[in-house]
N, C-alpha and C. Protein backbone atom coordinates (compact mmCIF):
# COMPACT_ATOMS: atom_id res chain seq x y z
N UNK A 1 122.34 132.86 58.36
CA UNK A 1 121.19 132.38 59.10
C UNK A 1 119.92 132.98 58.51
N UNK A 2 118.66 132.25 58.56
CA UNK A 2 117.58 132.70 58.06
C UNK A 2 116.89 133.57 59.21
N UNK A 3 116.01 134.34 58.88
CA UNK A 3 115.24 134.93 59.69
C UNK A 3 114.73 134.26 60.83
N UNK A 4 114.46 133.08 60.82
CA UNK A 4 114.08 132.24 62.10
C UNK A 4 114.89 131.37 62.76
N UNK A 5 115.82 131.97 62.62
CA UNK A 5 116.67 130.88 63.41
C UNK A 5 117.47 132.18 64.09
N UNK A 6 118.45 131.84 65.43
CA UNK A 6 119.08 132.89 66.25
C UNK A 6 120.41 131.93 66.53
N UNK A 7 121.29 132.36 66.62
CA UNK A 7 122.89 132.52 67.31
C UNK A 7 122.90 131.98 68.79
N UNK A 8 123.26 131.23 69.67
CA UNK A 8 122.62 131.74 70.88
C UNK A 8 124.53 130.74 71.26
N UNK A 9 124.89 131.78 71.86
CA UNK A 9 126.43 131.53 72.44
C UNK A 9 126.44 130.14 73.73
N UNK A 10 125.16 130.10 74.08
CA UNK A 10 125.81 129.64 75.62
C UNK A 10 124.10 128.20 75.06
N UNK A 11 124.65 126.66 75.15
CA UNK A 11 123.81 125.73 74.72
C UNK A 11 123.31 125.83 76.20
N UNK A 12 121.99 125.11 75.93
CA UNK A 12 121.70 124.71 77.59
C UNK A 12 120.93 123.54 77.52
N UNK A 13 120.53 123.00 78.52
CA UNK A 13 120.02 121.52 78.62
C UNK A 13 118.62 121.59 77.73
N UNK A 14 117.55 122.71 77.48
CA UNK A 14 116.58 122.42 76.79
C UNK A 14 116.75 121.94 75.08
N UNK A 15 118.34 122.68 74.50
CA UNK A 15 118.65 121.92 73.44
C UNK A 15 119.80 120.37 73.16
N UNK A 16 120.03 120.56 74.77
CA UNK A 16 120.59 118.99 74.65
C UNK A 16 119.15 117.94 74.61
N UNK A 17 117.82 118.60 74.75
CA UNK A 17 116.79 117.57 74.98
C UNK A 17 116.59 117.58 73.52
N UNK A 18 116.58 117.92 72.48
CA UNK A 18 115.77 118.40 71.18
C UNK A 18 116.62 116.38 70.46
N UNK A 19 115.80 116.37 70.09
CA UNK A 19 115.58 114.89 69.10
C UNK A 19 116.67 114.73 68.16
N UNK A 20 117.31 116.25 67.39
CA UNK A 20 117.78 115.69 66.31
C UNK A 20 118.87 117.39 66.27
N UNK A 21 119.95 117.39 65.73
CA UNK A 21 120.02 118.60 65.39
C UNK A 21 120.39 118.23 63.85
N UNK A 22 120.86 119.42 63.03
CA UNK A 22 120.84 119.60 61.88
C UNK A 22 122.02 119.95 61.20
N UNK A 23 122.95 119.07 60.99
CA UNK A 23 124.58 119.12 60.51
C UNK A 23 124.49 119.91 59.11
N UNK A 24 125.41 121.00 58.60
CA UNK A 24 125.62 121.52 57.43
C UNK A 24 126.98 121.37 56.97
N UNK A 25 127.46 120.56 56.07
CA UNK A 25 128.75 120.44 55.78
C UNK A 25 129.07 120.71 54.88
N UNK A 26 130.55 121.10 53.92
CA UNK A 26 130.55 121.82 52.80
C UNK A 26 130.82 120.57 51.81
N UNK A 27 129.72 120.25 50.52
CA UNK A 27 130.80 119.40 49.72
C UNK A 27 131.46 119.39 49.11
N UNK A 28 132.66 118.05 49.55
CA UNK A 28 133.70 118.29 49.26
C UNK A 28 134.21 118.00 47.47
N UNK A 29 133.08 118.06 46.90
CA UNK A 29 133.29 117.87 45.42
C UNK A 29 132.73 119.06 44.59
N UNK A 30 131.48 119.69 45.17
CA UNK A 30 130.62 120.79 44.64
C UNK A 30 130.99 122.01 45.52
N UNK A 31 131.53 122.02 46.70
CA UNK A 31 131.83 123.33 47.25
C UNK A 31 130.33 124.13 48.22
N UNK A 32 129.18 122.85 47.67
CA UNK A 32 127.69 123.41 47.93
C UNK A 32 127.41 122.77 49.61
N UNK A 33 126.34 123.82 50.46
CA UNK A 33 126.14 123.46 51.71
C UNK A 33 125.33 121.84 51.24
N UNK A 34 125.65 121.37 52.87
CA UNK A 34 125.07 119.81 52.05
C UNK A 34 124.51 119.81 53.87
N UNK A 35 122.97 119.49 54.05
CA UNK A 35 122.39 119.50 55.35
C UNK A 35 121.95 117.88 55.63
N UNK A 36 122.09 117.35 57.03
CA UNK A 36 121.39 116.01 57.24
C UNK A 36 120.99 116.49 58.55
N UNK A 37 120.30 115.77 59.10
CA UNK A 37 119.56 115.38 60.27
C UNK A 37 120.19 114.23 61.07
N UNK A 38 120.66 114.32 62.32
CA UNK A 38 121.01 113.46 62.92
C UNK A 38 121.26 113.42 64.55
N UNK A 39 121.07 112.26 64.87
CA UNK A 39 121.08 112.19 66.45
C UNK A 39 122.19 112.59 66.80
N UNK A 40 121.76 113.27 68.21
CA UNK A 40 123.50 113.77 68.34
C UNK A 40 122.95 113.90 70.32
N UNK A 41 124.47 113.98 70.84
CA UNK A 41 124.60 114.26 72.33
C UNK A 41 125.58 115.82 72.50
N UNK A 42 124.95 116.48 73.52
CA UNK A 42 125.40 117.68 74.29
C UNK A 42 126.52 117.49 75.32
N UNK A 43 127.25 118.03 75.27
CA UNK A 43 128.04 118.04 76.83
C UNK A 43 129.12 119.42 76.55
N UNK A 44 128.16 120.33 77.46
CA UNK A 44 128.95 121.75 77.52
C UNK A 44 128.60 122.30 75.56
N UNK A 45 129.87 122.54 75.59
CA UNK A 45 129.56 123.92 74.06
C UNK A 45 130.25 122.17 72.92
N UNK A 46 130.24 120.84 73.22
CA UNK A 46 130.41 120.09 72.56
C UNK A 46 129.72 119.17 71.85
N UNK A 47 129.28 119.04 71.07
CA UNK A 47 128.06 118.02 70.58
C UNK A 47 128.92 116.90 70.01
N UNK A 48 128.75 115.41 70.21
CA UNK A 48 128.91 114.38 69.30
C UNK A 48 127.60 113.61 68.40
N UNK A 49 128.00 112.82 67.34
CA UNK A 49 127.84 112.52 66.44
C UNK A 49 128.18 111.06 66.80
N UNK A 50 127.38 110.07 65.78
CA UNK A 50 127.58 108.51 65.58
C UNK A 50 127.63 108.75 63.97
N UNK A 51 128.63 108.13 63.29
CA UNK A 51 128.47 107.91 61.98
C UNK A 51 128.93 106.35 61.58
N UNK A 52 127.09 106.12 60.91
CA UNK A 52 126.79 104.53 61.43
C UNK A 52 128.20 103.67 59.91
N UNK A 53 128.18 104.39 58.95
CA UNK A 53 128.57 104.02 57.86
C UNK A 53 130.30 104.70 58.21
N UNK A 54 130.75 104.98 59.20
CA UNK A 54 132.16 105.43 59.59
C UNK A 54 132.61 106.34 58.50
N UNK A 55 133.78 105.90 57.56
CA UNK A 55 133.85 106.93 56.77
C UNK A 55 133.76 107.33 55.28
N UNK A 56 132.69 105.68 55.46
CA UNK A 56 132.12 106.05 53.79
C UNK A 56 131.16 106.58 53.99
N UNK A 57 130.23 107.73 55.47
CA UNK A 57 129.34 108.64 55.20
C UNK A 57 129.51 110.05 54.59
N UNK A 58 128.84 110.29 53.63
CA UNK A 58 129.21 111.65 52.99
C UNK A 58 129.45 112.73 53.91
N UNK A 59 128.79 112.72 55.07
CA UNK A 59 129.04 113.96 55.51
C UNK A 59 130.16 113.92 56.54
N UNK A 60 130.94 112.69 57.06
CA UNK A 60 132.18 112.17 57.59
C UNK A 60 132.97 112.58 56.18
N UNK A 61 133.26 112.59 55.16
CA UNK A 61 134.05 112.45 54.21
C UNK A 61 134.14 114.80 53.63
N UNK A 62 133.17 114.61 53.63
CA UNK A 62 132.72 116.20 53.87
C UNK A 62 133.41 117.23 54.51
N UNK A 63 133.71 116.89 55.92
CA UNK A 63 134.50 117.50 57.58
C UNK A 63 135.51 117.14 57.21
N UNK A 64 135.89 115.56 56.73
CA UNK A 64 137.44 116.03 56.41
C UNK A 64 138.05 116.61 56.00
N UNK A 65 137.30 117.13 54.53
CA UNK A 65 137.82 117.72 54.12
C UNK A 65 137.73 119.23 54.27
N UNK A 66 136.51 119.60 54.91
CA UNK A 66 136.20 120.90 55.45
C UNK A 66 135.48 121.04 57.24
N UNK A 67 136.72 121.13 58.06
CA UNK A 67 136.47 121.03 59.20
C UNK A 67 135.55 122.12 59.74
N UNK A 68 134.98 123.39 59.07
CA UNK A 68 134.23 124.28 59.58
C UNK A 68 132.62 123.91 59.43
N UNK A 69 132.22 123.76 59.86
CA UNK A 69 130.28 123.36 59.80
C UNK A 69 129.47 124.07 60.50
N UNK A 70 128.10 123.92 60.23
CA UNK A 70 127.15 124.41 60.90
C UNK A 70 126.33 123.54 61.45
N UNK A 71 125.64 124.02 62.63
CA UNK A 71 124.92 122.77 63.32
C UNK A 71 123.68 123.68 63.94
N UNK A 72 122.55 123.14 63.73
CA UNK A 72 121.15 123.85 63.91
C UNK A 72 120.38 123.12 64.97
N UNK A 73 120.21 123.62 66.09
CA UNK A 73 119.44 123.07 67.26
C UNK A 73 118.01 123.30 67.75
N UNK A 74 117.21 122.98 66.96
CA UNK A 74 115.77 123.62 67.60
C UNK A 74 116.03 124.65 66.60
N UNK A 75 115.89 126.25 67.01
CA UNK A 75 115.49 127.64 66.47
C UNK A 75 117.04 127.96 66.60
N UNK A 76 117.99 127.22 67.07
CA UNK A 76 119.28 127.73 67.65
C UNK A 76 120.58 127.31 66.38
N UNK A 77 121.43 128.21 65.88
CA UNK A 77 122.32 127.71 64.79
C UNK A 77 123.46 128.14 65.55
N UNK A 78 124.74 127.18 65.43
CA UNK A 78 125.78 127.37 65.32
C UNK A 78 127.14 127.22 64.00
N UNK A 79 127.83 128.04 64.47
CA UNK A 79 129.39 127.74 63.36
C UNK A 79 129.98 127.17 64.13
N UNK A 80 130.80 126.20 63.94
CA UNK A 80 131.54 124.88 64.38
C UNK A 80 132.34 124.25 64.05
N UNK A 81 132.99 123.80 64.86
CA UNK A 81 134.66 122.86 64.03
C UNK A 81 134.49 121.54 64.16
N UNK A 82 134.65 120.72 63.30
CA UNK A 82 134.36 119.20 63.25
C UNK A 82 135.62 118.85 63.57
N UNK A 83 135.85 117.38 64.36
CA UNK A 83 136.90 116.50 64.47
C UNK A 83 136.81 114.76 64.82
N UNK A 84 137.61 114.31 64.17
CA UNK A 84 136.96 112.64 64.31
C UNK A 84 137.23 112.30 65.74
N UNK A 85 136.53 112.25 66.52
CA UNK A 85 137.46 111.38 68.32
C UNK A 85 138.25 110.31 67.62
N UNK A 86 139.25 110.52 68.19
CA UNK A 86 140.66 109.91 68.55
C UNK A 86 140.59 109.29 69.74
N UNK A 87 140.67 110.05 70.93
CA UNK A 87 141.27 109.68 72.13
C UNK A 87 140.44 108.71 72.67
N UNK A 88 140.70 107.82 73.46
CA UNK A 88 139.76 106.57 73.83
C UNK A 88 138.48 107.08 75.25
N UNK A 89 139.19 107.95 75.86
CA UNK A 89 138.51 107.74 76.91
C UNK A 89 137.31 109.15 76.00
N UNK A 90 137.44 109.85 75.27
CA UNK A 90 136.38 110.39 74.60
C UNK A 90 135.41 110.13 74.00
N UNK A 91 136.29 109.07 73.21
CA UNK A 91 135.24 108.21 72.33
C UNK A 91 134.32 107.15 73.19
N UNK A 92 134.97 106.62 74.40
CA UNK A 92 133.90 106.09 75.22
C UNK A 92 132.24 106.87 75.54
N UNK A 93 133.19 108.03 75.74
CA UNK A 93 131.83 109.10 76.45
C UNK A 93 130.97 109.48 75.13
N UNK A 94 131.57 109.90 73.94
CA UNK A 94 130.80 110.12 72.64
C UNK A 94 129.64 108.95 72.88
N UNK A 95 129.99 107.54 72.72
CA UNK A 95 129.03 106.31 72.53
C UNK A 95 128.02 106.78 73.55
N UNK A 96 128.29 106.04 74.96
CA UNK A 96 128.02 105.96 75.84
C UNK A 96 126.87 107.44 76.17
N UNK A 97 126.92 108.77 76.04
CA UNK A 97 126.06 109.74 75.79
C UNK A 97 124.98 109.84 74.53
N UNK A 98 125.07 109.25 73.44
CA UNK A 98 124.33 109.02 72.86
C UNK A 98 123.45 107.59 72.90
N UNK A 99 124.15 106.30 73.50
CA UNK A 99 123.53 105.33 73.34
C UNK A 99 122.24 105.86 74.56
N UNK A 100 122.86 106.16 75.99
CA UNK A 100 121.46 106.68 76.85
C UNK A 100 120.73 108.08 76.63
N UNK A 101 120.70 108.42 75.47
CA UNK A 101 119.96 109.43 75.17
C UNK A 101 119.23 108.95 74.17
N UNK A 102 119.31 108.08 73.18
CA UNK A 102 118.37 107.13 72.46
C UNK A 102 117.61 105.94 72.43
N UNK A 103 118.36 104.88 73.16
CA UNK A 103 117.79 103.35 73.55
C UNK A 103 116.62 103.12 73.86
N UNK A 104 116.10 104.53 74.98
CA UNK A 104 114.89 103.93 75.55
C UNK A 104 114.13 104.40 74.30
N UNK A 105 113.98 105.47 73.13
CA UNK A 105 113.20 105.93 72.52
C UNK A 105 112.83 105.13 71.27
N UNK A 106 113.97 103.85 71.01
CA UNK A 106 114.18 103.43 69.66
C UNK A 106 114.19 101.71 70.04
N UNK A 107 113.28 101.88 68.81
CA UNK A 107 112.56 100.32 69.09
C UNK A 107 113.59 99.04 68.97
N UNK A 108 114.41 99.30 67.71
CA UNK A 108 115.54 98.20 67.67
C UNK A 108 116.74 98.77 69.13
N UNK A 109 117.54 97.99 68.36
CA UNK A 109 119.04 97.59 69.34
C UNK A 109 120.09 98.80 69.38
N UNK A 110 120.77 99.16 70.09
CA UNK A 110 121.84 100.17 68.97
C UNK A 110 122.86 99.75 69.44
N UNK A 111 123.25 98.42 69.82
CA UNK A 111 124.50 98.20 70.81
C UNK A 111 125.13 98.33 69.38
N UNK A 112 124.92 97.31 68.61
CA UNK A 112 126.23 97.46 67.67
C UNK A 112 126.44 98.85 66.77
N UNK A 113 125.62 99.98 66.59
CA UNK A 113 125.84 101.14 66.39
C UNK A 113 126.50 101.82 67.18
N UNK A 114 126.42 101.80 68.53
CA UNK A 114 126.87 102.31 69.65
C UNK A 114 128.27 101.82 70.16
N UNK A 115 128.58 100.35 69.37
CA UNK A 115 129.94 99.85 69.62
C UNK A 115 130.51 100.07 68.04
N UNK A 116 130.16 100.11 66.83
CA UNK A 116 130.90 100.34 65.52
C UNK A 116 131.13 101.20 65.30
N UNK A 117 129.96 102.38 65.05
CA UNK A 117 129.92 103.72 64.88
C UNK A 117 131.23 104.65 64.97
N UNK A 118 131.30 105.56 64.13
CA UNK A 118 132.33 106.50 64.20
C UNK A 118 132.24 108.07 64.74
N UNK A 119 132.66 108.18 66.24
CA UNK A 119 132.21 108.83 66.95
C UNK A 119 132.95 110.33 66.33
N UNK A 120 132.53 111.43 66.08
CA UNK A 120 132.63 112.99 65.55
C UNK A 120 132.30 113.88 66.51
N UNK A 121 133.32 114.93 66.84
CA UNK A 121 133.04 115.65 67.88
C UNK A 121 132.72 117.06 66.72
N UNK A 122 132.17 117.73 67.70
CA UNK A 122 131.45 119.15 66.76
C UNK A 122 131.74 119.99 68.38
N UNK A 123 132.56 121.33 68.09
CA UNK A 123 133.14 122.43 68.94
C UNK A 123 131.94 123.50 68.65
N UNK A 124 130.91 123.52 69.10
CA UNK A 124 130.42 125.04 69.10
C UNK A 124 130.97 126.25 69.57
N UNK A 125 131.03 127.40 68.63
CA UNK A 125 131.86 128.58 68.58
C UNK A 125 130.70 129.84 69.70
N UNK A 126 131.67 130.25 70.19
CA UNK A 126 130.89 130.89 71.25
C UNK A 126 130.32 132.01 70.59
């Protein structure tokens, strides 16, 4: 972690409000940190992910192959375990928490992102 950024064990609703957090994944060809920006939803120490390009996105292809990541919230960093949702009634809630945490803010549509998309769960480490 850099000097400005802090650890903080326990998420709370002011960084489930934050716009974007900041995925770090290892690549899986160079071994080098590889960072994106992306919308994401809170629930408890769990964050999901939409990955609009499923699993030809690099950083979906990335977690597979290296399930440990980092995820940066505001001033707040975590270490984290990536996993693709599987289970149905999860992957409902993955969509469904991100589609009403973005829609009203975003000028186009996101149904069909919100129905294609490849939903990624991220475990923040206490």
């Amino acid at each position: 972690m850099s000097d400005g950024e802090r650890s903080d064990p326990h998420p709370n609703e002011s960084l489930a409000a934050e716009a974007y957090c900041y995925l770090t994944t290892t690549g899986r060809v160079t071994g080098l940190p590889r960072q994106i920006e992306i919308w994401f939803a809170l629930q408890g120490r769990r964050l999901y992910l939409l990955a609009g390009s499923r699993y030809k996105a690099d950083w979906v292809r990335n977690l597979r192959k290296q399930l440990r990541v980092r995820v940066r919230i505001g001033a707040t960093t975590f270490d984290a375990t990536a996993t693709i949702v599987t289970d149905p009634d999860e992957d409902a809630l993955a969509r469904r928490l991100l589609i009403e945490k973005y829609e009203g803010g975003y000028a186009g549509s996101l149904t069909r992102w919100g129905r294609t998309a490849l939903p990624v769960a991220i475990d923040l480490d206490a």
